[in-house]
PDB file of N, CA and C in Angstrom:
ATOM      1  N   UNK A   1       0.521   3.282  11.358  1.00  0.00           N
ATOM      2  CA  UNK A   1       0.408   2.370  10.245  1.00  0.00           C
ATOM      3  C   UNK A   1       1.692   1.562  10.145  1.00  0.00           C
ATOM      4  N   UNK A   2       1.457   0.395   9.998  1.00  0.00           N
ATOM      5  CA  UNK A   2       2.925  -0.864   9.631  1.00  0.00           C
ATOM      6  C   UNK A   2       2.831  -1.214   7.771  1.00  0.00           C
ATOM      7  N   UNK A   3       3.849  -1.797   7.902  1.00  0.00           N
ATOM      8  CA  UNK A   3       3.935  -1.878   5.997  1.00  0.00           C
ATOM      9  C   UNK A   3       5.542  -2.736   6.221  1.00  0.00           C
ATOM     10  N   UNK A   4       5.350  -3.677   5.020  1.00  0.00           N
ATOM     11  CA  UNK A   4       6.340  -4.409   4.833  1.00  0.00           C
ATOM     12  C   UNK A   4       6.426  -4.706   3.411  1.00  0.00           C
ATOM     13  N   UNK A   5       7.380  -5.124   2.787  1.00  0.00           N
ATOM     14  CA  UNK A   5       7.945  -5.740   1.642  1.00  0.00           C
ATOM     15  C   UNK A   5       7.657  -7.336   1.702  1.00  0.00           C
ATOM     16  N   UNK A   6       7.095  -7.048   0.209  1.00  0.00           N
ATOM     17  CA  UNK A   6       7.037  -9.143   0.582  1.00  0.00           C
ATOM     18  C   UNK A   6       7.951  -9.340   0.083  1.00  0.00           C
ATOM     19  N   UNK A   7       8.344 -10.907   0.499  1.00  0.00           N
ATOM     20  CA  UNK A   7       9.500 -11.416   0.333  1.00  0.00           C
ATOM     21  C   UNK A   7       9.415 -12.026  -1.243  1.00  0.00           C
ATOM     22  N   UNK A   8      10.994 -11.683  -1.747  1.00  0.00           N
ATOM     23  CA  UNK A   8      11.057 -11.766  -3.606  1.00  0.00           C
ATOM     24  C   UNK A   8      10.137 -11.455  -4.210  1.00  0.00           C
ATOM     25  N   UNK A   9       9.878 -10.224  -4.306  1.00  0.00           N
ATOM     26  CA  UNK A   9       9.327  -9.513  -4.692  1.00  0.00           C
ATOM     27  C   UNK A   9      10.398  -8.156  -4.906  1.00  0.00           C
ATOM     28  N   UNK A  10      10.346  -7.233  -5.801  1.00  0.00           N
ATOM     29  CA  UNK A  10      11.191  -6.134  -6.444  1.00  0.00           C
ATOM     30  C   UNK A  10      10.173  -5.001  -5.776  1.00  0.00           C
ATOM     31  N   UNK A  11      11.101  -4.266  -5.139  1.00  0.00           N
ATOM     32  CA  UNK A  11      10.077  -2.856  -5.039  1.00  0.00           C
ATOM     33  C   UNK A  11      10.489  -1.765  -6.090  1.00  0.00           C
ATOM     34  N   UNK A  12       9.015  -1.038  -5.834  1.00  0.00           N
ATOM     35  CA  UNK A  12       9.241  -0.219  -7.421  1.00  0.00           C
ATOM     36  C   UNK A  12      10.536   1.286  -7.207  1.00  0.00           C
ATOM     37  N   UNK A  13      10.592   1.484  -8.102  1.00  0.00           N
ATOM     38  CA  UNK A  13      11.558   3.016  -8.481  1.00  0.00           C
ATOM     39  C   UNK A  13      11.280   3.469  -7.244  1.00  0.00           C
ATOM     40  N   UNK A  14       9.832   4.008  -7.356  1.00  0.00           N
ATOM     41  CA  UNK A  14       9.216   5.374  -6.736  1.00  0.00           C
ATOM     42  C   UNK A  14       9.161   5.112  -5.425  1.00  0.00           C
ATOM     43  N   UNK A  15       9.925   3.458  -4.553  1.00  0.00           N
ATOM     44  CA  UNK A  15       9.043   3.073  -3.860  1.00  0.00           C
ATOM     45  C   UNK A  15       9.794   4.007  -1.980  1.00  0.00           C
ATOM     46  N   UNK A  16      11.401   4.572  -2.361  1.00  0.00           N
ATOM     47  CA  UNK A  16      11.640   5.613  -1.218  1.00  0.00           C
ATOM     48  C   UNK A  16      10.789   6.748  -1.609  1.00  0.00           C
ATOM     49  N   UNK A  17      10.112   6.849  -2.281  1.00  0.00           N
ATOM     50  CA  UNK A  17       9.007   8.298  -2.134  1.00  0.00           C
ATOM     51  C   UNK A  17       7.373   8.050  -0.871  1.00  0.00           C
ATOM     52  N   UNK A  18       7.562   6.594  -1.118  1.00  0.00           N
ATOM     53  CA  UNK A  18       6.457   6.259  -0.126  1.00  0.00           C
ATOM     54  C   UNK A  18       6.812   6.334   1.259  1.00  0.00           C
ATOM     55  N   UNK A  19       8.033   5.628   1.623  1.00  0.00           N
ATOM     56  CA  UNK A  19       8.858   5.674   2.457  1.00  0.00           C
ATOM     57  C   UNK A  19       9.234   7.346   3.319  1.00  0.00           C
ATOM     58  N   UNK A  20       9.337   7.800   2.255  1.00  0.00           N
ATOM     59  CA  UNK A  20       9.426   9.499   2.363  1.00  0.00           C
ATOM     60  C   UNK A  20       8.686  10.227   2.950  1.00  0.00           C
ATOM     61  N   UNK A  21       7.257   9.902   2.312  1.00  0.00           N
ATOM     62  CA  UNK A  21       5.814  10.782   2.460  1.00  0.00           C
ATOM     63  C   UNK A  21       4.954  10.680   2.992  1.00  0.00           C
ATOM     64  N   UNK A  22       5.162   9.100   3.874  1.00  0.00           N
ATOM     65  CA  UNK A  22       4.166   8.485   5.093  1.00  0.00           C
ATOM     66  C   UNK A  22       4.790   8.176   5.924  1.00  0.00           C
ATOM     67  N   UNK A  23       4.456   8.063   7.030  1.00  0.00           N
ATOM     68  CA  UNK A  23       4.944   7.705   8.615  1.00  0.00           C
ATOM     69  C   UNK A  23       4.876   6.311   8.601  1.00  0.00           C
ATOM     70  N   UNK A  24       5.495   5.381   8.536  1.00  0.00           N
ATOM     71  CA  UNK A  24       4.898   3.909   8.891  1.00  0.00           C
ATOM     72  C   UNK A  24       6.467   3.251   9.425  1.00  0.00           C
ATOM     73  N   UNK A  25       5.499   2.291  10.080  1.00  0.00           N
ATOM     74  CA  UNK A  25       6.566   1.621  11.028  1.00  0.00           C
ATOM     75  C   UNK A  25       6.052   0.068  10.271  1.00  0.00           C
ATOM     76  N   UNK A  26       8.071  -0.443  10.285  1.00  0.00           N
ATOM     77  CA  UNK A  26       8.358  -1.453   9.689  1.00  0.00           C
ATOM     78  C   UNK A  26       7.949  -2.788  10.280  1.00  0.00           C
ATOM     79  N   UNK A  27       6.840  -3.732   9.993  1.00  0.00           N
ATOM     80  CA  UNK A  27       6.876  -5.264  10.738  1.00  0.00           C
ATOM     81  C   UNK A  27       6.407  -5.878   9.841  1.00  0.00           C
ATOM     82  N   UNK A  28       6.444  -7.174  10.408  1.00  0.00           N
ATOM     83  CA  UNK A  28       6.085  -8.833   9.928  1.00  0.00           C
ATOM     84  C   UNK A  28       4.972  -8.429   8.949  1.00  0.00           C
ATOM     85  N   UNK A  29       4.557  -9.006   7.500  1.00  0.00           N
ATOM     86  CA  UNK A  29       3.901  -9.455   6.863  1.00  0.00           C
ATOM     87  C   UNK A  29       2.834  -9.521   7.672  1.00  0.00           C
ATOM     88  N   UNK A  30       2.917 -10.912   8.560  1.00  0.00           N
ATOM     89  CA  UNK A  30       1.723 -11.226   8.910  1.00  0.00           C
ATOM     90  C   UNK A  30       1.374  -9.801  10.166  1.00  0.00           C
ATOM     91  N   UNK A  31       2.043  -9.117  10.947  1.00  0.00           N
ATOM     92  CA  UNK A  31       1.271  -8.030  12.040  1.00  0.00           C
ATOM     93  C   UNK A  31       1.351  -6.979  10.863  1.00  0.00           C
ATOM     94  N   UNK A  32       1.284  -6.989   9.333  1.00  0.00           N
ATOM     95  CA  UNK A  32       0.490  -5.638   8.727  1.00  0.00           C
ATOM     96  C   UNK A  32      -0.879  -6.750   8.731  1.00  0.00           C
ATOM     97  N   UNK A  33      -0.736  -7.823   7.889  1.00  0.00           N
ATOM     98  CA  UNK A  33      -2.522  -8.244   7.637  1.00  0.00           C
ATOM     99  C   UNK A  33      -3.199  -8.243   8.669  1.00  0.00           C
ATOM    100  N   UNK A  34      -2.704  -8.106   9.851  1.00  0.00           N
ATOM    101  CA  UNK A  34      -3.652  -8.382  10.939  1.00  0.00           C
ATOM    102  C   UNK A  34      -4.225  -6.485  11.125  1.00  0.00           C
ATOM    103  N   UNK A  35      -3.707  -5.755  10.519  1.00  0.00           N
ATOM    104  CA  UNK A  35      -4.671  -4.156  10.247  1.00  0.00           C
ATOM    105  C   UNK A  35      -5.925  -4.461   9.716  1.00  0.00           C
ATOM    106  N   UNK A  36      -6.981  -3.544  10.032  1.00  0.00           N
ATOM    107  CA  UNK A  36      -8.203  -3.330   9.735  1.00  0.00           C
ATOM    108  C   UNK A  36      -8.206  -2.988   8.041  1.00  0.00           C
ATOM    109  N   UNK A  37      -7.186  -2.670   7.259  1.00  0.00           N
ATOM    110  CA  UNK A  37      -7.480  -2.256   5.900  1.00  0.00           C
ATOM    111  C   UNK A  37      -6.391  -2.023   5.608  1.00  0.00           C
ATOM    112  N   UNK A  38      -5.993  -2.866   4.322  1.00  0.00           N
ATOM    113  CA  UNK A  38      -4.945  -2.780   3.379  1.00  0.00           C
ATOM    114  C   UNK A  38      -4.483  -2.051   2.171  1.00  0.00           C
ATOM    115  N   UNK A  39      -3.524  -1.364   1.871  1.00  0.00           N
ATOM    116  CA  UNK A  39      -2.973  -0.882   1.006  1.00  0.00           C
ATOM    117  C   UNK A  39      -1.905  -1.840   0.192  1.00  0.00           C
ATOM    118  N   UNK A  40      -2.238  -2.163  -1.067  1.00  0.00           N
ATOM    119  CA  UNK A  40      -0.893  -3.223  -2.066  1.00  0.00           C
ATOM    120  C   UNK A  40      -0.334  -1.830  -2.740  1.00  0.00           C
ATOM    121  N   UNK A  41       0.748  -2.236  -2.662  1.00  0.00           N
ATOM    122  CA  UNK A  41       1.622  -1.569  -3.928  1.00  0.00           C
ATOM    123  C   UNK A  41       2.463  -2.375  -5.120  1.00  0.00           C
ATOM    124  N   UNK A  42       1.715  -1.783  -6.063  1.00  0.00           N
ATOM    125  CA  UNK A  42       2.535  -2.687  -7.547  1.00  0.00           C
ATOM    126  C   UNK A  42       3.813  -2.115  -7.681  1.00  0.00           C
ATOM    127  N   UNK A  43       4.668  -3.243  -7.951  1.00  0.00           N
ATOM    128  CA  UNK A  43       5.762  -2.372  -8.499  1.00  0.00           C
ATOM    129  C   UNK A  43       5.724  -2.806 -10.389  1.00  0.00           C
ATOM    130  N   UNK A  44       6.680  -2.217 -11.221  1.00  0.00           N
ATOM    131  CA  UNK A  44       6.639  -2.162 -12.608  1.00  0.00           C
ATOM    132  C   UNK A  44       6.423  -3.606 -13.165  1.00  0.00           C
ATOM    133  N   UNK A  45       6.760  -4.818 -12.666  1.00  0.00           N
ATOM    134  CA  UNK A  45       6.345  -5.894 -13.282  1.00  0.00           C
ATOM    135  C   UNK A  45       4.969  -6.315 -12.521  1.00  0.00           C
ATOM    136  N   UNK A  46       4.209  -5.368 -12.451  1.00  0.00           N
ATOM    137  CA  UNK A  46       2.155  -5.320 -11.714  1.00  0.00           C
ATOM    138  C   UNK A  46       2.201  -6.572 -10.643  1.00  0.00           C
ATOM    139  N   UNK A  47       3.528  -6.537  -9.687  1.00  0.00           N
ATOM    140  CA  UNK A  47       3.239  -7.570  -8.178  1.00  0.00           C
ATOM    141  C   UNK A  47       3.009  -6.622  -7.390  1.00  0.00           C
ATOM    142  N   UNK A  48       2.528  -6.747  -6.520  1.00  0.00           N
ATOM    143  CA  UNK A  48       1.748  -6.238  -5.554  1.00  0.00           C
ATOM    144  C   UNK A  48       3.322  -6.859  -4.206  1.00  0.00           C
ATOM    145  N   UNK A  49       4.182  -5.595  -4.163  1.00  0.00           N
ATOM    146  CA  UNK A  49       5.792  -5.722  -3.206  1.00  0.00           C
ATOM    147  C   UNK A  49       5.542  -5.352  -2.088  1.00  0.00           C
ATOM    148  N   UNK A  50       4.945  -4.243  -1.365  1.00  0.00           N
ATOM    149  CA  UNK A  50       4.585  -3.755  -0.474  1.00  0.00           C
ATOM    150  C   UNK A  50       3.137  -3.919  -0.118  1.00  0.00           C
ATOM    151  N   UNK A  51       3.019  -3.954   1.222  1.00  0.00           N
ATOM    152  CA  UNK A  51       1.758  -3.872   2.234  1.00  0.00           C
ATOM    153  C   UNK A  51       1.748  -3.105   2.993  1.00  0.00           C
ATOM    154  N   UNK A  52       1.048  -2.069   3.217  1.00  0.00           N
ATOM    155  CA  UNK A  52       0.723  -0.660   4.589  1.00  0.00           C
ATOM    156  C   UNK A  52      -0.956  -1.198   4.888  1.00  0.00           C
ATOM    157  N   UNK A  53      -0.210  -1.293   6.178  1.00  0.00           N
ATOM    158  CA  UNK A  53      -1.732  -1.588   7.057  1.00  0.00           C
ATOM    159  C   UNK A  53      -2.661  -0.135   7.593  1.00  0.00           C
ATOM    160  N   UNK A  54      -3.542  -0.526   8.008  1.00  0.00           N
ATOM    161  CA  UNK A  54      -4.174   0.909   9.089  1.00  0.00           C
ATOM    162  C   UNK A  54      -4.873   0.306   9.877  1.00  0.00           C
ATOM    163  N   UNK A  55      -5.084   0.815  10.945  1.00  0.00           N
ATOM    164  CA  UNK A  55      -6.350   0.592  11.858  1.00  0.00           C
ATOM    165  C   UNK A  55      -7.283   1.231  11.844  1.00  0.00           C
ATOM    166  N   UNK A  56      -6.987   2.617  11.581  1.00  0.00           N
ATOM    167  CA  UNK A  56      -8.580   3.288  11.599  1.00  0.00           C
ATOM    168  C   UNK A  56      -8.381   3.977   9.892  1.00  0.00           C
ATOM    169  N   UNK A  57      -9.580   4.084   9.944  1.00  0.00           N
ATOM    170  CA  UNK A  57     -10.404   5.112   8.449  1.00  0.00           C
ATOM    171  C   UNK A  57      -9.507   6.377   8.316  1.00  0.00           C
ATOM    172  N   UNK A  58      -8.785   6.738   9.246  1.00  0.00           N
ATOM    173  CA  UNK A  58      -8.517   7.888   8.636  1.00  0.00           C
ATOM    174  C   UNK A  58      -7.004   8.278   8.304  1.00  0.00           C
ATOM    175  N   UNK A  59      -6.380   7.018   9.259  1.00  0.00           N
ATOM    176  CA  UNK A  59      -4.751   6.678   8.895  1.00  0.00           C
ATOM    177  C   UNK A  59      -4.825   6.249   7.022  1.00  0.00           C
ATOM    178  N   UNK A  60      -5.964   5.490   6.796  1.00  0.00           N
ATOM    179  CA  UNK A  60      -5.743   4.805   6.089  1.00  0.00           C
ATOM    180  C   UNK A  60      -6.316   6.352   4.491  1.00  0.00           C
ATOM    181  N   UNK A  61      -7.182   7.082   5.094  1.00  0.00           N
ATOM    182  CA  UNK A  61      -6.944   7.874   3.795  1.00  0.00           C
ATOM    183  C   UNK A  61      -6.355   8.921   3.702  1.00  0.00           C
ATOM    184  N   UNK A  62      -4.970   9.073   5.114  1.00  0.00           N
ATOM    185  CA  UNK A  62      -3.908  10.035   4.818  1.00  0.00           C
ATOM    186  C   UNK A  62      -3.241   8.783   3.664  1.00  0.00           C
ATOM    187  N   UNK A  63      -2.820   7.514   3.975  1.00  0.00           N
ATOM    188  CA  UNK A  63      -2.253   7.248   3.053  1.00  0.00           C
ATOM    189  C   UNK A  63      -2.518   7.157   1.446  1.00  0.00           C
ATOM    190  N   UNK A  64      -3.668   7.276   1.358  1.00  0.00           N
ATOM    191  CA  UNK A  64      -4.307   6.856  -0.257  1.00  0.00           C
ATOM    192  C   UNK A  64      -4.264   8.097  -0.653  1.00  0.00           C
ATOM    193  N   UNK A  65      -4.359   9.490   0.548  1.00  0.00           N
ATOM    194  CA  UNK A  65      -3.958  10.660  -0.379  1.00  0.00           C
ATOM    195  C   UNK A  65      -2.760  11.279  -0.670  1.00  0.00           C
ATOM    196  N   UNK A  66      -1.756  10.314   0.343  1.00  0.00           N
ATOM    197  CA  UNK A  66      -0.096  10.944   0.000  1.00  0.00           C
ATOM    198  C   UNK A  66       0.512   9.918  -1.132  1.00  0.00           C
ATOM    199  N   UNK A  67      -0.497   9.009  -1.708  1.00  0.00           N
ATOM    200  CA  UNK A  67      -0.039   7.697  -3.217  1.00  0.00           C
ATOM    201  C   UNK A  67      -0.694   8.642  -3.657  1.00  0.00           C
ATOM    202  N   UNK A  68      -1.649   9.168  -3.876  1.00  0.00           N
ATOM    203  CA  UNK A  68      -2.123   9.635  -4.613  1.00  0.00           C
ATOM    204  C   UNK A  68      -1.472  11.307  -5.425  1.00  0.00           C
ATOM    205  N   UNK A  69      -0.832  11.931  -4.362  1.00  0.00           N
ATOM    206  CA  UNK A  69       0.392  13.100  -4.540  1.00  0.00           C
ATOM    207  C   UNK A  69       1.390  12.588  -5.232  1.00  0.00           C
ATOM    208  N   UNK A  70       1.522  11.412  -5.007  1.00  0.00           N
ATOM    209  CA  UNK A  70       2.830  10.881  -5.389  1.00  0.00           C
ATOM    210  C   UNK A  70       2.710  10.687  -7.235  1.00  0.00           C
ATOM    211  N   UNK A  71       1.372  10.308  -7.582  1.00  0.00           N
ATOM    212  CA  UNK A  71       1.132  10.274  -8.500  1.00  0.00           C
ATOM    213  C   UNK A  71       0.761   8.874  -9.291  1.00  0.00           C
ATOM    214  N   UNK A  72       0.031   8.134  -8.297  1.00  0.00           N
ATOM    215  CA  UNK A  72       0.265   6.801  -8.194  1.00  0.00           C
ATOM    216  C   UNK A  72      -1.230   6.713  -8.102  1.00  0.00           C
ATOM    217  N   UNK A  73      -1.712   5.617  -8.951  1.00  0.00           N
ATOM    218  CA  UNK A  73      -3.353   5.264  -9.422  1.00  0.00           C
ATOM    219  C   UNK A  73      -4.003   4.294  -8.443  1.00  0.00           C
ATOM    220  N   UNK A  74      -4.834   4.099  -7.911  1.00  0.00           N
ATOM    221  CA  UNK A  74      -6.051   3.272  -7.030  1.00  0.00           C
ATOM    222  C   UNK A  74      -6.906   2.236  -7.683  1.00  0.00           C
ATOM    223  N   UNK A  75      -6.001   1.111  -8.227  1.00  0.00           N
ATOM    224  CA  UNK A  75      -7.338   0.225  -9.481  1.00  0.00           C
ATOM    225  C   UNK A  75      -8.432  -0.238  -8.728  1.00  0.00           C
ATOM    226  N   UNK A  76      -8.724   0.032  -7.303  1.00  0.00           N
ATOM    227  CA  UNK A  76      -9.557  -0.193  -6.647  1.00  0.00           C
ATOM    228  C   UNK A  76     -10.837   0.781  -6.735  1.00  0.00           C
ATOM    229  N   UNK A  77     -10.611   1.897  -6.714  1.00  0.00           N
ATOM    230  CA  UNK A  77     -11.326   3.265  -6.317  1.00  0.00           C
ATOM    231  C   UNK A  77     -12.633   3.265  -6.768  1.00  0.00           C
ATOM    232  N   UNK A  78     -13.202   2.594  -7.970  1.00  0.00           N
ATOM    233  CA  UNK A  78     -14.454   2.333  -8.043  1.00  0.00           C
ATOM    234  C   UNK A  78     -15.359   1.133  -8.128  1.00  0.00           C
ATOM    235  N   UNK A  79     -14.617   0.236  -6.823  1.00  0.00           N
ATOM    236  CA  UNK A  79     -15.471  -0.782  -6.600  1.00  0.00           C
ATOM    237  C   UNK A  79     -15.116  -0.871  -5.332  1.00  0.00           C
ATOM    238  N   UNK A  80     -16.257  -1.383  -4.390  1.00  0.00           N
ATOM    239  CA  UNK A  80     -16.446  -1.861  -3.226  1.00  0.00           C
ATOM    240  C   UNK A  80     -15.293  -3.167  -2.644  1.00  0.00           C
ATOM    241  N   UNK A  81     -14.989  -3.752  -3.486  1.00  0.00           N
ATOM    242  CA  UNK A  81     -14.874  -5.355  -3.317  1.00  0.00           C
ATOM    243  C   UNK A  81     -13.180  -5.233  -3.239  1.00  0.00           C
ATOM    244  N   UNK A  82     -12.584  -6.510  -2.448  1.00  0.00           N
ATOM    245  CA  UNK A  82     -11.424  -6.406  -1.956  1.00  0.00           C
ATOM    246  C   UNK A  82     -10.822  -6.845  -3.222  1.00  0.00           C
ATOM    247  N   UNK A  83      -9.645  -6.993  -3.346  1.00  0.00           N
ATOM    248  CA  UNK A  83      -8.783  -8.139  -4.329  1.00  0.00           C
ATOM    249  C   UNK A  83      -7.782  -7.898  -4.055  1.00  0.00           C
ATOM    250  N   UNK A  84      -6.545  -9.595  -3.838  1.00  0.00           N
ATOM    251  CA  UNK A  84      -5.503  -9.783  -3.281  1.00  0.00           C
ATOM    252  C   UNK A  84      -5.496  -9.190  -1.873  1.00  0.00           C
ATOM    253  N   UNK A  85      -6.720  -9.388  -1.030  1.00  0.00           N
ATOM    254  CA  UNK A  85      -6.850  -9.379   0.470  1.00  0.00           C
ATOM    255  C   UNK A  85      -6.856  -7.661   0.633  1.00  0.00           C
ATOM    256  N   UNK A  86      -6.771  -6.953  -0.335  1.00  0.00           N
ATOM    257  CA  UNK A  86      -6.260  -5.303  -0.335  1.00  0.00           C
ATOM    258  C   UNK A  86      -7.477  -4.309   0.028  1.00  0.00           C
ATOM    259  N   UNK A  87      -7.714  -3.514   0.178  1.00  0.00           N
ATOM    260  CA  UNK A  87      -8.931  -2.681  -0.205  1.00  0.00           C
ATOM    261  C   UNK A  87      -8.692  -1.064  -1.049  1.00  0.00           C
ATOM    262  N   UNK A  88      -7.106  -1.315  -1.204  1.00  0.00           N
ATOM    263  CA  UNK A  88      -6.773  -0.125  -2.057  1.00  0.00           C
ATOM    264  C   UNK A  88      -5.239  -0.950  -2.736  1.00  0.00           C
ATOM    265  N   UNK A  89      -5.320  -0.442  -3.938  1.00  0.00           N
ATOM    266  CA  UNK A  89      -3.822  -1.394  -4.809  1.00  0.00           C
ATOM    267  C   UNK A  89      -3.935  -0.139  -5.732  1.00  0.00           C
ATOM    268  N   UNK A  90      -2.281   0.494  -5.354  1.00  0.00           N
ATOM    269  CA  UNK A  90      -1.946   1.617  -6.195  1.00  0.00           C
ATOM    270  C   UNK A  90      -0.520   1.188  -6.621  1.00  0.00           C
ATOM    271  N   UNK A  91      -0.502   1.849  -8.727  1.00  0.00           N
ATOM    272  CA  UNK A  91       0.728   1.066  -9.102  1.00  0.00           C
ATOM    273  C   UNK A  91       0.804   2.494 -10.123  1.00  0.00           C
ATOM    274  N   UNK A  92       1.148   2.908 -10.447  1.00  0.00           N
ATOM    275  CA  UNK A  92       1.523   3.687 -11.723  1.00  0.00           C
ATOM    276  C   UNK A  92       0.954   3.411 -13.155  1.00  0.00           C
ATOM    277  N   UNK A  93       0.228   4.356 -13.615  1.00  0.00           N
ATOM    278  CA  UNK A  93      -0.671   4.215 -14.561  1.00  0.00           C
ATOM    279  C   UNK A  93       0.127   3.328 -15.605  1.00  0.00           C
TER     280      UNK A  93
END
């Protein structure tokens, strides 16, 4: 999995715990969107700072279950439908 910081944008508090608790390797904005399925992360003023890509289904729900340890909410989780290009956006309740 790749993941980057967008540019001016603030990452959150919690955001070396992600760093911590998933394996991901650092690149370009644009080579995370080019992953099969996106992860946003809000930081405290609700921007969406970080991007973790995946390629397959199952990279992608080690990560939604180590945000989810972390203690970090999915405003996605009960709808199908993308928003802000994402298919999972976890920020702190």
């Amino acid at each position: 999995m790749k993941t980057t910081l967008l540019e001016g944008k603030t990452p959150a508090h919690f955001d070396k715990h992600i760093i911590g608790n998933i394996l991901l390797d650092v690149a370009t904005e644009e080579e995370v969107r080019q992953h099969k399925m996106l992860i946003g992360v809000r930081n405290e003023a609700g921007e969406i700072y970080r991007l973790i890509g995946a390629a397959k289904l199952n990279n992608f729900m080690n990560a939604v279950e180590e945000l989810i340890d972390l203690g970090l909410v999915d405003e996605l989780q009960d709808t199908e439908e993308l928003r802000d290009g994402c298919d999972a956006i976890f920020s702190e309740e």
